[in-house]
C-alpha atoms as a PDB file:
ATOM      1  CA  UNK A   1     -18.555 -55.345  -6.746  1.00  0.00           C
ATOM      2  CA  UNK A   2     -15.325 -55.566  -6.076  1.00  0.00           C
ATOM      3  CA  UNK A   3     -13.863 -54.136  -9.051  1.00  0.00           C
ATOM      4  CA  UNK A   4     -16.121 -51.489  -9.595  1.00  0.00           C
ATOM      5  CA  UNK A   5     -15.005 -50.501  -5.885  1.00  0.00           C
ATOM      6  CA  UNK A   6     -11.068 -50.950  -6.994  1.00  0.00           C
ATOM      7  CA  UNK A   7     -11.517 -48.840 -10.485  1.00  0.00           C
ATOM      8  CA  UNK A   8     -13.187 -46.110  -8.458  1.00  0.00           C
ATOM      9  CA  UNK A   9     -10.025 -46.221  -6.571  1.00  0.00           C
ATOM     10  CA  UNK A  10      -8.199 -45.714  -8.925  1.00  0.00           C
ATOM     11  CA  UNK A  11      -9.916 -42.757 -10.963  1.00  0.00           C
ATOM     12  CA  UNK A  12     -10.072 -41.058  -7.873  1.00  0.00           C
ATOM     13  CA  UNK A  13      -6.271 -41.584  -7.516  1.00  0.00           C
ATOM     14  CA  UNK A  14      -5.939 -40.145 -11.426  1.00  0.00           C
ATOM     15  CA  UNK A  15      -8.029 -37.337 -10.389  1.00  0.00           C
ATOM     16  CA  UNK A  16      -6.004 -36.542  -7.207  1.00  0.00           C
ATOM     17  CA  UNK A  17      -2.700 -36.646  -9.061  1.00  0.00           C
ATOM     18  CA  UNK A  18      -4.225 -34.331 -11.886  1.00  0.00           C
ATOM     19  CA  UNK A  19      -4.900 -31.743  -9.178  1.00  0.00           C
ATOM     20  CA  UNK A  20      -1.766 -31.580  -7.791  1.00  0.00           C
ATOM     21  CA  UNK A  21       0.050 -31.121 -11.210  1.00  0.00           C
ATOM     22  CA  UNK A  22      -2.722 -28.598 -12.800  1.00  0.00           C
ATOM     23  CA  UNK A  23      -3.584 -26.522  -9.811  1.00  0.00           C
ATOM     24  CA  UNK A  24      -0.925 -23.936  -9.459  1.00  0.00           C
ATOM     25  CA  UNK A  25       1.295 -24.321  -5.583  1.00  0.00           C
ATOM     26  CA  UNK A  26       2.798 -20.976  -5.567  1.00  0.00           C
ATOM     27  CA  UNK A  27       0.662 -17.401  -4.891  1.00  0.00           C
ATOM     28  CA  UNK A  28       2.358 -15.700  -7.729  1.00  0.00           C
ATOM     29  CA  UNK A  29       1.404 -18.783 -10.050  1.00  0.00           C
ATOM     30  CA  UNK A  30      -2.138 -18.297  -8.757  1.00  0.00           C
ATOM     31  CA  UNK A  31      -1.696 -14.571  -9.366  1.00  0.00           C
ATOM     32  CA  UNK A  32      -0.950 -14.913 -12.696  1.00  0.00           C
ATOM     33  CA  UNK A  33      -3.496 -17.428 -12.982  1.00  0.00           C
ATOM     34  CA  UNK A  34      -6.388 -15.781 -11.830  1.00  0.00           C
ATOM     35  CA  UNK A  35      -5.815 -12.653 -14.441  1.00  0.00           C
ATOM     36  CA  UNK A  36      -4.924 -10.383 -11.642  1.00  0.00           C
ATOM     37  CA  UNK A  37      -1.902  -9.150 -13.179  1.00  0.00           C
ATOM     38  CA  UNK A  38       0.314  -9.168 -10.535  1.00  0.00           C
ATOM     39  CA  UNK A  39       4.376  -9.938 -10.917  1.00  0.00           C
ATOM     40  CA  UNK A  40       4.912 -11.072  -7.075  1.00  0.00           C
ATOM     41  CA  UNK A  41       3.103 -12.196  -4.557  1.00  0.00           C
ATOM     42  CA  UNK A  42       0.495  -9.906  -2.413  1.00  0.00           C
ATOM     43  CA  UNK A  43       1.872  -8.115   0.393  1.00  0.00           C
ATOM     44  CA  UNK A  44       1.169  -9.705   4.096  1.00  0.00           C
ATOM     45  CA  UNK A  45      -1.805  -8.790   5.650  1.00  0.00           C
ATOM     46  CA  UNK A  46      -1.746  -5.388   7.361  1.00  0.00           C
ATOM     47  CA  UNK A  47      -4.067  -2.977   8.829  1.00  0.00           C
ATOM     48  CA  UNK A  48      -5.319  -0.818   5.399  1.00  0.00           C
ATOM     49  CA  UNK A  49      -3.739   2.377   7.589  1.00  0.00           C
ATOM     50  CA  UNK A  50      -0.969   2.062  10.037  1.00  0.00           C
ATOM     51  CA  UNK A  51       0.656   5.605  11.672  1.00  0.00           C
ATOM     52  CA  UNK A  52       1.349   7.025  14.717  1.00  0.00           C
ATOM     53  CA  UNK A  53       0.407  10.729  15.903  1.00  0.00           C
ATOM     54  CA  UNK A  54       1.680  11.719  19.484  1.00  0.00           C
ATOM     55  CA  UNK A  55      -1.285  12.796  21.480  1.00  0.00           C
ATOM     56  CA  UNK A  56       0.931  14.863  23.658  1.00  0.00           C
ATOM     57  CA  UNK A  57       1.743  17.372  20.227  1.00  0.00           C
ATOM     58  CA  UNK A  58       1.105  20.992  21.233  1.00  0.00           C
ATOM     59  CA  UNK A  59       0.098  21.621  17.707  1.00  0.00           C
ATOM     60  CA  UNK A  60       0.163  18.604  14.889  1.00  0.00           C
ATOM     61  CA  UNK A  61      -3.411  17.039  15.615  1.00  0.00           C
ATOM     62  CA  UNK A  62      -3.911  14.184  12.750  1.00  0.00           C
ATOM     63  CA  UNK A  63      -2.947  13.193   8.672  1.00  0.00           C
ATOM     64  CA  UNK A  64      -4.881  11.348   6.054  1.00  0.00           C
ATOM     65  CA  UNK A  65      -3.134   9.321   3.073  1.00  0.00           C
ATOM     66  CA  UNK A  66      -4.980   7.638   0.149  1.00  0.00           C
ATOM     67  CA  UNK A  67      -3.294   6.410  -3.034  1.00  0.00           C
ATOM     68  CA  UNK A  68      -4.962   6.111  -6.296  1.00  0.00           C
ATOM     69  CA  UNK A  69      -3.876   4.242  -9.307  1.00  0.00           C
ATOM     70  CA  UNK A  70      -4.310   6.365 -12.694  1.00  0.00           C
ATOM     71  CA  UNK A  71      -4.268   2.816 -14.931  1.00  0.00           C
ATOM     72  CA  UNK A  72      -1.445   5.116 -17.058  1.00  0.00           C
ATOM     73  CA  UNK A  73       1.820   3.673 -14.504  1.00  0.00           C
ATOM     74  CA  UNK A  74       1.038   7.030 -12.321  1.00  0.00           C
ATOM     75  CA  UNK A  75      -0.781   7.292  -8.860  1.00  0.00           C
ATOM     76  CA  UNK A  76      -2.086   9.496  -7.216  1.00  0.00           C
ATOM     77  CA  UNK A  77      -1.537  10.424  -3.731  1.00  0.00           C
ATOM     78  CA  UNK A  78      -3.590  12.738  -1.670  1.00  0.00           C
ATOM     79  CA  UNK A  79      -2.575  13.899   1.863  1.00  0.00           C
ATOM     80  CA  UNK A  80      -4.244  15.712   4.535  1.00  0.00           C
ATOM     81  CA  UNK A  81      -2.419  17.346   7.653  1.00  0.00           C
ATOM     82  CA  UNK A  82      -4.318  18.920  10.472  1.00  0.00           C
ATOM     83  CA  UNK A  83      -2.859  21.346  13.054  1.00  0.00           C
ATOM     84  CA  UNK A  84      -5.004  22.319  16.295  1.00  0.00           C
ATOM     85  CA  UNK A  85      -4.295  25.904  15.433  1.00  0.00           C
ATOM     86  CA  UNK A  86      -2.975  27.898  12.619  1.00  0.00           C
ATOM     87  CA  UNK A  87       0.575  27.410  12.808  1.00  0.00           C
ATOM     88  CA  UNK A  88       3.666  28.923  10.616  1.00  0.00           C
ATOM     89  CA  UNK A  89       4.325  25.821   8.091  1.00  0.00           C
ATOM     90  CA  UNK A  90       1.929  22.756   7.924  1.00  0.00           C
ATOM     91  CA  UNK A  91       2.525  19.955   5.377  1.00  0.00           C
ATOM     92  CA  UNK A  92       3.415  16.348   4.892  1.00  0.00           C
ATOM     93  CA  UNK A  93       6.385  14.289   3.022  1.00  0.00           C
ATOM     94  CA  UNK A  94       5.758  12.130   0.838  1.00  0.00           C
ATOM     95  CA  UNK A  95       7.334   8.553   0.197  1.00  0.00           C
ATOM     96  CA  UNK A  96       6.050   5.899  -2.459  1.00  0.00           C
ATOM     97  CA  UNK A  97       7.229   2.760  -1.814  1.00  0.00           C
ATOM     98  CA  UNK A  98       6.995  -1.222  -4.013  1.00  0.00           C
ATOM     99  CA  UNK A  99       6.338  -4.627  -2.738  1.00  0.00           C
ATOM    100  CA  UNK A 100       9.410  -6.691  -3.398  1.00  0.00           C
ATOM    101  CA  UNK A 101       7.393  -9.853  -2.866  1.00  0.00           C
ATOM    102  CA  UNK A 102       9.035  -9.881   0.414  1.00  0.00           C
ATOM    103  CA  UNK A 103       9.717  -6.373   2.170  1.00  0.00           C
ATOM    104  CA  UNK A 104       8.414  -2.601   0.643  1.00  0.00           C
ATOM    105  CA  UNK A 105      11.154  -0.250  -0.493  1.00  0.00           C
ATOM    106  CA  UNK A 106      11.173   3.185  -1.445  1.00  0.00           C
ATOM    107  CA  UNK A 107      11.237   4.095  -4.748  1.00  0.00           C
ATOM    108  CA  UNK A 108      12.054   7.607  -6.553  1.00  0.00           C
ATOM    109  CA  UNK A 109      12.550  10.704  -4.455  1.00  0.00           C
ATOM    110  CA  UNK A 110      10.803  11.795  -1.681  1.00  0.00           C
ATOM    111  CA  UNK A 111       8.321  14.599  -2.267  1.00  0.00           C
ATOM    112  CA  UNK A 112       7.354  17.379   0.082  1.00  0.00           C
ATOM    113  CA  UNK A 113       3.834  19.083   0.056  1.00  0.00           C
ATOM    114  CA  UNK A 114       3.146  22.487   2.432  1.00  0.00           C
ATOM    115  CA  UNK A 115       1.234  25.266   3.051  1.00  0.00           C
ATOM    116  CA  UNK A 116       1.917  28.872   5.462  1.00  0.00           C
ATOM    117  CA  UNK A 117      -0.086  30.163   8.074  1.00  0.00           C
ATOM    118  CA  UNK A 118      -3.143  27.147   8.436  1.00  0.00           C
ATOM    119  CA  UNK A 119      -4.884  24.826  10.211  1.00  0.00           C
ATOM    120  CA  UNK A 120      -5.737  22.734   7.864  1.00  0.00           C
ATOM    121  CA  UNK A 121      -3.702  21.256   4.776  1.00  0.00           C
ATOM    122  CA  UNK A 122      -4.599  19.281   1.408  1.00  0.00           C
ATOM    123  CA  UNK A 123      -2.876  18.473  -1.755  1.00  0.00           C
ATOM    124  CA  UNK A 124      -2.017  15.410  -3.997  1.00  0.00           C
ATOM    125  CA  UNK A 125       1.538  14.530  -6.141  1.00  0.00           C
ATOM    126  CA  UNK A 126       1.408  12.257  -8.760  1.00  0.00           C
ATOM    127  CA  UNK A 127       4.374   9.738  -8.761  1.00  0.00           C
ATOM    128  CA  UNK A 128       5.093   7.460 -11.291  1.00  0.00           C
ATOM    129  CA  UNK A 129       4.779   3.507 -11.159  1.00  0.00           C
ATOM    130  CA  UNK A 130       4.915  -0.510 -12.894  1.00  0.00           C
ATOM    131  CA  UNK A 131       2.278  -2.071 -13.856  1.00  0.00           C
ATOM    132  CA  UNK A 132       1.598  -5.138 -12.030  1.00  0.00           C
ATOM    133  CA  UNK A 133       3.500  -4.121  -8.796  1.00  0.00           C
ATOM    134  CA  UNK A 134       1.749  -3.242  -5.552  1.00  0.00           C
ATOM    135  CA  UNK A 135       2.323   0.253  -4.077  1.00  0.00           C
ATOM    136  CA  UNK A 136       1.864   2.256  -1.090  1.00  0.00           C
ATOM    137  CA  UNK A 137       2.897   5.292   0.262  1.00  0.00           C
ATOM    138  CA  UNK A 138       4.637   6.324   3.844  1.00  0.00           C
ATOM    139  CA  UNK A 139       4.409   9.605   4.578  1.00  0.00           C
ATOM    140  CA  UNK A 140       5.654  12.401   7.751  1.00  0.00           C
ATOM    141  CA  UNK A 141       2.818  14.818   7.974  1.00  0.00           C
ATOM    142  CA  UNK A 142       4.178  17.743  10.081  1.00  0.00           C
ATOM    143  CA  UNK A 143       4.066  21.364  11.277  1.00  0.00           C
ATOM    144  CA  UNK A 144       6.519  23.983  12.275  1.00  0.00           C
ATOM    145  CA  UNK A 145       5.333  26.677  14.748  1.00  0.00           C
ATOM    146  CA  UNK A 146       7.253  29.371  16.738  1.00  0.00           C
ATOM    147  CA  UNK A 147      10.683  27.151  16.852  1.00  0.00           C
ATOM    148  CA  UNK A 148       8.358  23.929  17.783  1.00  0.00           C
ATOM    149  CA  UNK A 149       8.620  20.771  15.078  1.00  0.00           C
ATOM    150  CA  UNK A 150       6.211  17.987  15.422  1.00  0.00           C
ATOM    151  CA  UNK A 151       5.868  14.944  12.689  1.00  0.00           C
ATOM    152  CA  UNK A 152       3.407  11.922  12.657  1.00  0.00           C
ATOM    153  CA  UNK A 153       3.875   8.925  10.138  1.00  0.00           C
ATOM    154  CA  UNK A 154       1.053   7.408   8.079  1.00  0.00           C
ATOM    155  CA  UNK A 155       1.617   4.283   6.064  1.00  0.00           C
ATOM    156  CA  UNK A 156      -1.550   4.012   3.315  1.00  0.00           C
ATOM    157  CA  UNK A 157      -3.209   0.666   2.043  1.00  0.00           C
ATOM    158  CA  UNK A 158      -1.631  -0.693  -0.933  1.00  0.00           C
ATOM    159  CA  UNK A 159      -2.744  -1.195  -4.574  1.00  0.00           C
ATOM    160  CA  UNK A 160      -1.595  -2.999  -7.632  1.00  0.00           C
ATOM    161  CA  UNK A 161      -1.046  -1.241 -10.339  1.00  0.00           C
ATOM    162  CA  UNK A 162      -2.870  -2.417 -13.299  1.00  0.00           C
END
């Protein structure tokens, strides 16, 4: 009894020590090992939307942001800028930005997307990206009205580009 209690022991020591070497330690060697493609590790948890939009604006009411990978190192970005009235110029700037592994940072030029004389404003830019890097977009959505400038910032969820 006794040394079927010590050999059990042991092969569950042998078993433990296997685990530790053969399971991977690090979430970018458990990226890579789970066939999700990714180069660095996943962004920290955030709220999928994050922005701020004075409630006090005379005019600039809300924004929208989604992001879309194409699967061809492109995404797609669609914004959405909403004035309580028609005003003179409506329209939002766009920023892409890459997880590092450790902080986003923007990458290519800004773009800027408007419209004259609405309410209401919609349009999309295609910007290009790296496979297996996880993107996101910042962008300014903001109107200009009779001398009056008002901007509110809308960070998107993030994706990783296949």
């Amino acid at each position: 009894m006794k040394i079927a209690i010590k050999s059990l022991g042991t092969i569950t020591a042998i078993i433990l020590f296997l685990m530790l070497i053969l399971v991977p330690t690090t979430p970018l060697a458990s990226a890579k090992k789970n066939g999700s493609g990714a180069l660095t590790t996943p962004p920290t948890p955030e709220f999928q939307i994050m922005g701020f939009f004075d409630i006090n604006n005379k005019y600039l009411d809300q924004g929208d942001v989604s992001i879309r990978d194409n699967s061809n190192q492109t995404a797609t970005i669609t914004v959405t800028t909403v004035a309580k009235q028609s005003v003179q110029k409506i329209g939002a700037t766009v920023y892409l930005q890459k997880w590092t592994g450790t902080e986003w940072i923007d990458v290519g030029s800004a773009t800027t997307l408007s419209g004259d004389n609405k309410s209401y404003f919609s349009n999309s830019v295609t910007k290009t990206t790296t496979s297996g890097y996880y993107f996101r977009t910042r962008t300014l959505h903001w109107i200009n009205h009779s001398g009056v400038y008002e901007q509110g910032e809308l960070i998107s969820g993030h994706i990783l580009v296949k």
